[in-house]
Protein backbone atom coordinates (compact mmCIF):
# COMPACT_ATOMS: atom_id res chain seq x y z
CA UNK A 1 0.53 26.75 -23.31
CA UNK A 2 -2.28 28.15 -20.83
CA UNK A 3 0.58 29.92 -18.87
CA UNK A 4 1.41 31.53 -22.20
CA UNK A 5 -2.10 32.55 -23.13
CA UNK A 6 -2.74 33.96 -19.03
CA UNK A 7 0.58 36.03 -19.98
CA UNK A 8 -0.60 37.11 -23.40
CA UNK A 9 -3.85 38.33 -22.20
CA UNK A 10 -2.21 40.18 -19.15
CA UNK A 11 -0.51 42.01 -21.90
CA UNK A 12 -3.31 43.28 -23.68
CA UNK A 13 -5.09 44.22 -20.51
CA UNK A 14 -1.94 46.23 -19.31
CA UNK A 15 -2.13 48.34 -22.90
CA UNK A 16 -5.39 48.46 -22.56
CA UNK A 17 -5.19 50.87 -19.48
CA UNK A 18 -2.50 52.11 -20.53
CA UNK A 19 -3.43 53.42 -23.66
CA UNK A 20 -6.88 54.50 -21.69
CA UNK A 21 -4.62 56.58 -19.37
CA UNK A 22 -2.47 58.31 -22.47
CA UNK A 23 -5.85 59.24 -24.02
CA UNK A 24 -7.60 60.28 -21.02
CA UNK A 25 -4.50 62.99 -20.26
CA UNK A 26 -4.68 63.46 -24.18
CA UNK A 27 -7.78 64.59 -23.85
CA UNK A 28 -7.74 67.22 -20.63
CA UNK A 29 -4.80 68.82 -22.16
CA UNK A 30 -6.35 69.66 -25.25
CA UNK A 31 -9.10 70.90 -23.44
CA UNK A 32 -6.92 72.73 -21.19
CA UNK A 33 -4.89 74.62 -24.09
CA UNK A 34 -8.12 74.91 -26.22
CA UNK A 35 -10.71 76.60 -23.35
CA UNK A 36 -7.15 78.47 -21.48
CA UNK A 37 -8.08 77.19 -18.38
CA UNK A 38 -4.86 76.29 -16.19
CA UNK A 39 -4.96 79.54 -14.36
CA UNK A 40 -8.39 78.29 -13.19
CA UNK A 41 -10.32 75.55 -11.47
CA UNK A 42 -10.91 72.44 -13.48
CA UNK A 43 -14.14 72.59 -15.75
CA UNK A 44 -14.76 69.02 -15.70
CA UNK A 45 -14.13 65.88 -14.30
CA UNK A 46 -11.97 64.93 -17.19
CA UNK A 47 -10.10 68.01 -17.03
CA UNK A 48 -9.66 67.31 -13.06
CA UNK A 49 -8.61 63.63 -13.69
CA UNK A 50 -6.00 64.95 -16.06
CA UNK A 51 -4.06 67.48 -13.79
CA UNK A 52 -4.23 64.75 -11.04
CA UNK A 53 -2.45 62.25 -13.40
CA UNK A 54 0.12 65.33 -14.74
CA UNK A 55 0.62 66.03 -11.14
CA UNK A 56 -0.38 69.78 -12.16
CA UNK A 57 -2.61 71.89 -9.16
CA UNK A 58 -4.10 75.47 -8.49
CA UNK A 59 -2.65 76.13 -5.30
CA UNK A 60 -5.54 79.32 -4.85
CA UNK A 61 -7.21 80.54 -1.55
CA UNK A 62 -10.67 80.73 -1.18
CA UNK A 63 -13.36 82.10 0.71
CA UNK A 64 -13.21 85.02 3.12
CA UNK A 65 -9.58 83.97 3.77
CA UNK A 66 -8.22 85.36 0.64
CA UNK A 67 -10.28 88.56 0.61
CA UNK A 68 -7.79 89.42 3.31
CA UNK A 69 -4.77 88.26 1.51
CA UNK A 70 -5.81 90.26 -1.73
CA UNK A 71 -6.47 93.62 0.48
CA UNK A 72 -3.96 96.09 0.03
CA UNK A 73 -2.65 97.35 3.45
């Protein structure tokens, strides 16, 4: 009976997080589609935490390096 209960409330844990995880992506995709921000860096933490978890980057250069790679030659 205890093993049962242990295995019960390893269930409900496990949906826990994973229903956490659904509505966290839930939640930085609708933000993503609502502010048009994909082209962009992340506004937010939730926002970041989402594209890490639906594998989705901005592969952009920064700093002085792509000044040079925008110049027209």
């Amino acid at each position: 009976m205890a093993a049962l209960i242990a295995l019960a409330v390893i269930a409900v844990l496990a949906a826990g997080a994973f229903a956490g995880i659904v509505g966290m992506v839930s939640i930085a995709i609708h933000g993503e589609e609502k502010n048009h921000t994909l082209r962009a860096e992340a506004t937010g933490t939730v926002m970041r935490v989402g594209r890490w978890l639906n594998g989705v980057y901005i592969h952009a250069p920064r700093g002085k390096a792509a000044d040079r790679e925008k110049t027209l030659v």
